[in-house]
Protein backbone atom coordinates (compact mmCIF):
# COMPACT_ATOMS: atom_id res chain seq x y z
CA UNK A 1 -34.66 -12.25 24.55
CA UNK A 2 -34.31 -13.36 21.04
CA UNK A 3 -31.21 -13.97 19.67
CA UNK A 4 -31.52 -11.77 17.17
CA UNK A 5 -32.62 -9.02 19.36
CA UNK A 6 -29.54 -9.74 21.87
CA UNK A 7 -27.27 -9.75 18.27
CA UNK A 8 -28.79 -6.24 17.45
CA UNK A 9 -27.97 -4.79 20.86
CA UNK A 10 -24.41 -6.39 20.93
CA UNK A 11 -24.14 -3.93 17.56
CA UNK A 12 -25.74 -1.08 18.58
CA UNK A 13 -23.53 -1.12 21.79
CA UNK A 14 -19.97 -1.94 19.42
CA UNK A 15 -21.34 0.99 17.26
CA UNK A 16 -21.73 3.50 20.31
CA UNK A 17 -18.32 2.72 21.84
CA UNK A 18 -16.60 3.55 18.29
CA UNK A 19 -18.61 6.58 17.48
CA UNK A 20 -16.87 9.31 18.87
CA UNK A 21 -13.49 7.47 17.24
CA UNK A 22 -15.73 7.28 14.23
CA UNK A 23 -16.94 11.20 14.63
CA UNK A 24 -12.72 11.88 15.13
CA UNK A 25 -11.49 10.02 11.87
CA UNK A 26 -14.13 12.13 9.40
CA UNK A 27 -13.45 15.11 11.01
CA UNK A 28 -9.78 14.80 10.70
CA UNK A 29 -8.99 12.76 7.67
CA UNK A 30 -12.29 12.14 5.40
CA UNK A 31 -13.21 15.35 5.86
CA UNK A 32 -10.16 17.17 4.99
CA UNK A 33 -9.54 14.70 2.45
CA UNK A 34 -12.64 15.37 0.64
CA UNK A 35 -12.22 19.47 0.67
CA UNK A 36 -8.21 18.61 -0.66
CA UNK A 37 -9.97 16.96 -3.49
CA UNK A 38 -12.49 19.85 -4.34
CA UNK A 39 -9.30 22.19 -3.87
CA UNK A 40 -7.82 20.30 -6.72
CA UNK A 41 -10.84 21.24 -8.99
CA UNK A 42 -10.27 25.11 -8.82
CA UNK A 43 -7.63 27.80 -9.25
CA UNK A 44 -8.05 28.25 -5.82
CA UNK A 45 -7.70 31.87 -4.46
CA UNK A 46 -6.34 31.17 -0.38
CA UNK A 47 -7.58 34.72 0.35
CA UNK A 48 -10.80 34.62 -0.76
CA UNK A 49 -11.86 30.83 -1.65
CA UNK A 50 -15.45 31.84 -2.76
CA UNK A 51 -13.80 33.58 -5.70
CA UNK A 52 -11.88 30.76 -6.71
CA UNK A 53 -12.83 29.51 -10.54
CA UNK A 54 -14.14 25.98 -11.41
CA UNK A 55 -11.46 24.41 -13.96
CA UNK A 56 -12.42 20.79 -13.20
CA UNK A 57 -9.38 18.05 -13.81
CA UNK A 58 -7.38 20.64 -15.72
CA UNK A 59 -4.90 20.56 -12.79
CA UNK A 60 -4.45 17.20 -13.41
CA UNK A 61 -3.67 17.60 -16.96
CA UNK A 62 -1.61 20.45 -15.77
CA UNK A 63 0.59 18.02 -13.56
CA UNK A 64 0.62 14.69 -16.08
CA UNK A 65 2.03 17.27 -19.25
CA UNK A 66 4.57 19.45 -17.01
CA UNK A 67 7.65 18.22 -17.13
CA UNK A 68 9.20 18.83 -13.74
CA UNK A 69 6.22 16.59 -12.31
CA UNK A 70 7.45 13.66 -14.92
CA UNK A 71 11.24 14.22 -13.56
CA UNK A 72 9.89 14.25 -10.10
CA UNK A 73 7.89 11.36 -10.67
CA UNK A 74 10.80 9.50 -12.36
CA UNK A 75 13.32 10.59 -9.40
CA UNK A 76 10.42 9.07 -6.83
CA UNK A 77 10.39 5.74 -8.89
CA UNK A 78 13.76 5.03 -8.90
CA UNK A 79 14.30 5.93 -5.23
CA UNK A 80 11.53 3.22 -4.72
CA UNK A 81 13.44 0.85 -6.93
CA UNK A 82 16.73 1.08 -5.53
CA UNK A 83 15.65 1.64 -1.83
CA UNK A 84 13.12 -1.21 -1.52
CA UNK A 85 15.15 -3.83 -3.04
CA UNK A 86 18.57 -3.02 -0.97
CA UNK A 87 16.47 -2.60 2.13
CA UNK A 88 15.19 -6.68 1.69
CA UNK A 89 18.33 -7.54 0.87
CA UNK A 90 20.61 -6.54 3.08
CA UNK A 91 17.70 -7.15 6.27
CA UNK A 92 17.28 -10.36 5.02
CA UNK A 93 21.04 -11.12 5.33
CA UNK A 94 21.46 -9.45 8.78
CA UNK A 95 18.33 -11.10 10.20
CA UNK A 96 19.80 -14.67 8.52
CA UNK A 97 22.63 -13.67 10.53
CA UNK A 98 21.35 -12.65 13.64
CA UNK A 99 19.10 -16.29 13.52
CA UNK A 100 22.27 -17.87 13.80
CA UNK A 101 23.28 -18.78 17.37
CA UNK A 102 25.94 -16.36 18.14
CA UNK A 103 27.27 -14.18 21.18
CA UNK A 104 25.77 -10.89 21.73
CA UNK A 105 22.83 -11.05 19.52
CA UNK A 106 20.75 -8.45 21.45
CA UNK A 107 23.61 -6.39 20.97
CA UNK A 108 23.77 -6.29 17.45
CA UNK A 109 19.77 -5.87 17.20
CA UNK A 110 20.29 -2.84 19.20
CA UNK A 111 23.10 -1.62 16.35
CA UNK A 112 20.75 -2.47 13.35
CA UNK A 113 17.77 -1.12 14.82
CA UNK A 114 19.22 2.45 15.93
CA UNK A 115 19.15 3.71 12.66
CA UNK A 116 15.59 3.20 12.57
CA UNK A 117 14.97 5.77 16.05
CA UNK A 118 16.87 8.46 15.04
CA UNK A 119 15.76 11.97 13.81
CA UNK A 120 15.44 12.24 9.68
CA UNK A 121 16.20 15.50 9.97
CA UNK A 122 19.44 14.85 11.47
CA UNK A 123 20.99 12.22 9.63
CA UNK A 124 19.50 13.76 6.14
CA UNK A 125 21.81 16.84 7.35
CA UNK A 126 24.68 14.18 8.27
CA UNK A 127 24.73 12.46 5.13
CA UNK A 128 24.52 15.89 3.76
CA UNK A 129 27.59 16.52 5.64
CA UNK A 130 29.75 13.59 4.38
CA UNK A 131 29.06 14.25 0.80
CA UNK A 132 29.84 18.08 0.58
CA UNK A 133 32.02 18.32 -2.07
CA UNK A 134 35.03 20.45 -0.70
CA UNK A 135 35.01 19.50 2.77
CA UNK A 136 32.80 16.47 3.22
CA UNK A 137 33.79 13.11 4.55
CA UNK A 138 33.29 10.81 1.78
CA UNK A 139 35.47 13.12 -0.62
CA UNK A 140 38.31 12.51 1.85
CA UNK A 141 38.26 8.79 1.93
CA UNK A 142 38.22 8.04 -1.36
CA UNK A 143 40.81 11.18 -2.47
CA UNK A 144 43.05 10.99 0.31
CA UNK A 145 43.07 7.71 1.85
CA UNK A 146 42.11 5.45 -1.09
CA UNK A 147 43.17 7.69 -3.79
CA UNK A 148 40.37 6.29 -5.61
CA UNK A 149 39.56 9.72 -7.24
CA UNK A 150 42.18 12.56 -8.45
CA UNK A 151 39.78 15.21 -7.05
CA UNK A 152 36.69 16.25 -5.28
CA UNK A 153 33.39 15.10 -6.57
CA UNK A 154 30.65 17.58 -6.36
CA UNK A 155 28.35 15.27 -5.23
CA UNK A 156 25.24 17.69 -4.09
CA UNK A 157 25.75 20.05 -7.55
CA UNK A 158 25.00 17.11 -9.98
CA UNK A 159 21.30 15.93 -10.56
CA UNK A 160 22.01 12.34 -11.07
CA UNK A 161 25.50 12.14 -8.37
CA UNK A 162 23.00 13.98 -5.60
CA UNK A 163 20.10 10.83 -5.78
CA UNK A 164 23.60 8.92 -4.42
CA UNK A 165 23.42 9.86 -0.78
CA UNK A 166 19.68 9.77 -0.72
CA UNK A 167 19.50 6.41 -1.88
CA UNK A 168 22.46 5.37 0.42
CA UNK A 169 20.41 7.10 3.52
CA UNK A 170 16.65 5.25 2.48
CA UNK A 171 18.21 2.18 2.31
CA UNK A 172 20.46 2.42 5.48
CA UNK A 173 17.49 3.98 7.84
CA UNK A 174 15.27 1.45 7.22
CA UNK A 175 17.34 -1.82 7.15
CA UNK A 176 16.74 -1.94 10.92
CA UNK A 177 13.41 -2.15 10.63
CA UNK A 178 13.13 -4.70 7.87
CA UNK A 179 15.65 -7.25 9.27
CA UNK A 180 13.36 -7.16 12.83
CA UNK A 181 10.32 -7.86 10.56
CA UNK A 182 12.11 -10.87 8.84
CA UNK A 183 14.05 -12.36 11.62
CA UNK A 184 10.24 -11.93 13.74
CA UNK A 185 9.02 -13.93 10.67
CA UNK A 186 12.74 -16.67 10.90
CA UNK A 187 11.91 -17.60 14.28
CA UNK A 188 8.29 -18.50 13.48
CA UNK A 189 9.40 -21.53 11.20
CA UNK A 190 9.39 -24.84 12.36
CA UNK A 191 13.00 -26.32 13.06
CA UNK A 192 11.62 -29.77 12.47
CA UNK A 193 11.27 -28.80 8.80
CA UNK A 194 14.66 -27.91 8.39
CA UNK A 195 15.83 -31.13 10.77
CA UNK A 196 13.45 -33.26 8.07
CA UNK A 197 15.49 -31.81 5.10
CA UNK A 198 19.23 -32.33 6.73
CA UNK A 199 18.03 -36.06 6.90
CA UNK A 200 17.30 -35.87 3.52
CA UNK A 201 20.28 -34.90 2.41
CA UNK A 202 19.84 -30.86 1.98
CA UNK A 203 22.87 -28.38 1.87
CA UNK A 204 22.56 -25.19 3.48
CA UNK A 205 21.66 -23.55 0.53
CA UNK A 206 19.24 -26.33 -0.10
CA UNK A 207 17.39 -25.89 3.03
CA UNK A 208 17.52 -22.14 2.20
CA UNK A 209 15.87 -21.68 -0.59
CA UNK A 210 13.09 -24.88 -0.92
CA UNK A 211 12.78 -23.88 2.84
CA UNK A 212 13.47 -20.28 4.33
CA UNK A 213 12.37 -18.05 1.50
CA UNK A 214 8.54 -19.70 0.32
CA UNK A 215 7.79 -19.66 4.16
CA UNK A 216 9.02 -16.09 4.02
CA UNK A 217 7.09 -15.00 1.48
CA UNK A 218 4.19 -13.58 2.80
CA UNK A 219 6.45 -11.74 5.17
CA UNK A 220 8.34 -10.57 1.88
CA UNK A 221 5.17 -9.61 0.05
CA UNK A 222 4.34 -7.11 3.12
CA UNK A 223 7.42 -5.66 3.24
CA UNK A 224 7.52 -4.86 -0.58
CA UNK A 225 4.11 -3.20 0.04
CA UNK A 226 4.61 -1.46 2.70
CA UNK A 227 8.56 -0.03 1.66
CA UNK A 228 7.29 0.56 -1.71
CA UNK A 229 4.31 2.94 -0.45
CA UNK A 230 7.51 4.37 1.98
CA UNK A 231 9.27 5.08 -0.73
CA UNK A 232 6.64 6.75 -3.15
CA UNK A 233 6.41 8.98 0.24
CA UNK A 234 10.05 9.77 0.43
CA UNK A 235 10.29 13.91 1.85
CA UNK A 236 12.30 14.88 4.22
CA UNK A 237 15.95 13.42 3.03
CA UNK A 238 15.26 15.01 -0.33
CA UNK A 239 14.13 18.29 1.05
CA UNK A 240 16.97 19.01 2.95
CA UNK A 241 20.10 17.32 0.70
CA UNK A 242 18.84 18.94 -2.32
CA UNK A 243 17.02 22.18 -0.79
CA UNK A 244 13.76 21.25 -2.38
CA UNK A 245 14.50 20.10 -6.01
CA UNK A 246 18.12 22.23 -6.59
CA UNK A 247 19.47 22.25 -9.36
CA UNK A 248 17.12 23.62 -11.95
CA UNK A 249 14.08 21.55 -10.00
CA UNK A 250 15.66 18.66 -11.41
CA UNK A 251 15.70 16.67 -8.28
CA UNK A 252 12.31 17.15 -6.99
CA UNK A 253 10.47 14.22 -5.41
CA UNK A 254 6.47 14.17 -5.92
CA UNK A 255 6.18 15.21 -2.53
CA UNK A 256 8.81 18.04 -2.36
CA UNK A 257 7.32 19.43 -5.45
CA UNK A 258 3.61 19.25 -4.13
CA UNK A 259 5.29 21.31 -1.07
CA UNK A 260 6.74 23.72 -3.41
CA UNK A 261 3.56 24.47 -5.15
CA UNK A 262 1.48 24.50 -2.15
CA UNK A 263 3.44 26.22 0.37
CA UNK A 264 5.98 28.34 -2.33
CA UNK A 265 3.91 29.28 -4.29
CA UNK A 266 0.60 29.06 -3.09
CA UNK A 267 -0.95 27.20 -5.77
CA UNK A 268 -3.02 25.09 -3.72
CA UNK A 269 -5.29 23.62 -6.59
CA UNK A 270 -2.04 21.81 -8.35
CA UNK A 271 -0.51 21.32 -5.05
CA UNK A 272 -4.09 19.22 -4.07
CA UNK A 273 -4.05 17.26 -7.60
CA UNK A 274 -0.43 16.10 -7.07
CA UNK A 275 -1.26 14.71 -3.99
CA UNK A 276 -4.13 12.81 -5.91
CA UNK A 277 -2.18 11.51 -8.49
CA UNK A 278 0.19 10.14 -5.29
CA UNK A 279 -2.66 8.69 -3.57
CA UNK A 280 -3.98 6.61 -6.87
CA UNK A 281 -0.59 5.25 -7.56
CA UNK A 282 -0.44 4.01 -3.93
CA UNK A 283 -3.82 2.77 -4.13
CA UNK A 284 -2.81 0.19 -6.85
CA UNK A 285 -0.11 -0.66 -4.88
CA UNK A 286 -2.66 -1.58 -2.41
CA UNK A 287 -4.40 -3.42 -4.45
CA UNK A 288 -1.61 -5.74 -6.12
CA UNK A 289 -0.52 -6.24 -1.95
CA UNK A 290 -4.57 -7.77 -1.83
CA UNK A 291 -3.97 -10.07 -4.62
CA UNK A 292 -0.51 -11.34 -4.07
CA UNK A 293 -1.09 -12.32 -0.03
CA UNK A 294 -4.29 -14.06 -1.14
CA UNK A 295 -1.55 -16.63 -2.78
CA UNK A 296 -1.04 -19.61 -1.22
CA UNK A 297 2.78 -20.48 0.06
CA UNK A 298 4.23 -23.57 -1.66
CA UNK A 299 7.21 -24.86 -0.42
């Protein structure tokens, strides 16, 4: 048999094994994908869709000149900005930490990763919880046993004050998960390179930064992609703290306000374009993840 012939038969027999995955994934995602995307062309009419009128991207105009979607997408941006950063931050810390040789590491990996496993429905409700303002948790530490504050703070009935226990919950849920990714990445380095750089003469902080963080970076990189795209996702915390966008819709999230117009108020054509303009903001993200891990590491 030629090898060509044996090459073409290796394929054909690779292609048969993955087509009913193949047959599975356009079924399930392309194909609803694609019909989403025609949606988003129409005032669509969910009763009787062959009545729905053409309007072409006028949804999208729609979304880009209504203000609610700019606060929404504002809100979602800054969640991003504050979540992703604090998230690499403090994992990096806590898996710089837990590299260390110290007593009851699995222990503490257990305590930093728990966060991670549990429901988002129950500690959104928690956090919602601590921050009530008459009766929650937070109010009471910092009136009563700091007396840091003269008296409550309506926390969840201010626009800006209610983005404070969301942020505080996006960061703190997925710290776990970042410092295992980092401290996977901190036991993958070499110790001869840092034993080469004591004999040179290197502090701690030295060894650190020329060291530690350029081998890190492609680790980094990922995590900043792959957070970021989290974040531009954010739902479920936001849905339940602030009900959906309360007050005045001024704390919607893209995704709680695509809800809202899909599943409120059944305007699935500018529910379907919202979830466009999502997708082509995190497919740029996608892209600038391509063209920073094609850098090389330097260190």
């Amino acid at each position: 048999m030629r090898a060509d012939q044996r090459r073409f038969r290796n394929i054909a027999t690779a292609l048969l094994f993955l087509l009913p995955g193949f047959l599975l994934f356009f079924a399930f995602v392309i194909g609803p994908m694609l019909y989403s995307f025609r949606i988003s062309l129409y005032d669509w009419n969910i009763v009787k869709p062959e009545r729905s009128e053409w309007i072409g991207l006028d949804n999208y105009a729609r979304a880009l000149g209504d203000p609610i979607f700019r606060r929404a997408a504002l809100n979602t941006l800054v969640y991003t900005l504050v979540t992703v950063p604090g998230q690499i931050i403090i994992g990096l810390i806590i898996a710089v930490l837990l590299n260390q040789d110290i007593r009851g590491k699995s222990f503490f990996r257990v305590i930093y990763y728990l966060p991670v496993i549990t429901s988002w429905v129950i500690v959104s409700l928690l956090f919602e919880y601590m921050f009530i303002g008459q009766a929650g948790l937070v109010n009471y530490v910092l009136r009563d046993v700091l007396h840091i504050i003269p008296k409550n703070i309506l926390w969840l009935a201010d626009p800006i004050l209610t983005f404070v226990p969301i942020h505080l919950l996006g960061i703190w849920k997925g710290v776990g998960w970042t410092a295992i990714i980092i401290l996977a990445s901190l036991q993958a380095i070499p110790d001869h390179l840092y034993e080469a750089a004591e004999v040179d003469g290197a502090g701690s902080s030295a060894r650190f930064f020329s060291i530690t963080i350029p081998l890190l970076r492609p680790t980094l990189v990922f995590l900043l992609v792959v957070l970021t795209i989290g974040g531009l996702n954010a739902y479920i915390s936001n849905l339940l703290i602030t009900n959906g966008g309360d007050p005045l819709d001024l704390t919607h999230f893209i995704l709680t306000l695509m809800y809202e117009a899909t599943f409120t108020k059944l305007d699935f054509g500018y529910g379907s374009s919202i979830s466009y303009l999502l997708t082509a903001f995190v497919f740029m993200i996608s892209v600038v993840q391509i063209r920073l891990l094609r850098q090389r590491v330097d260190y």
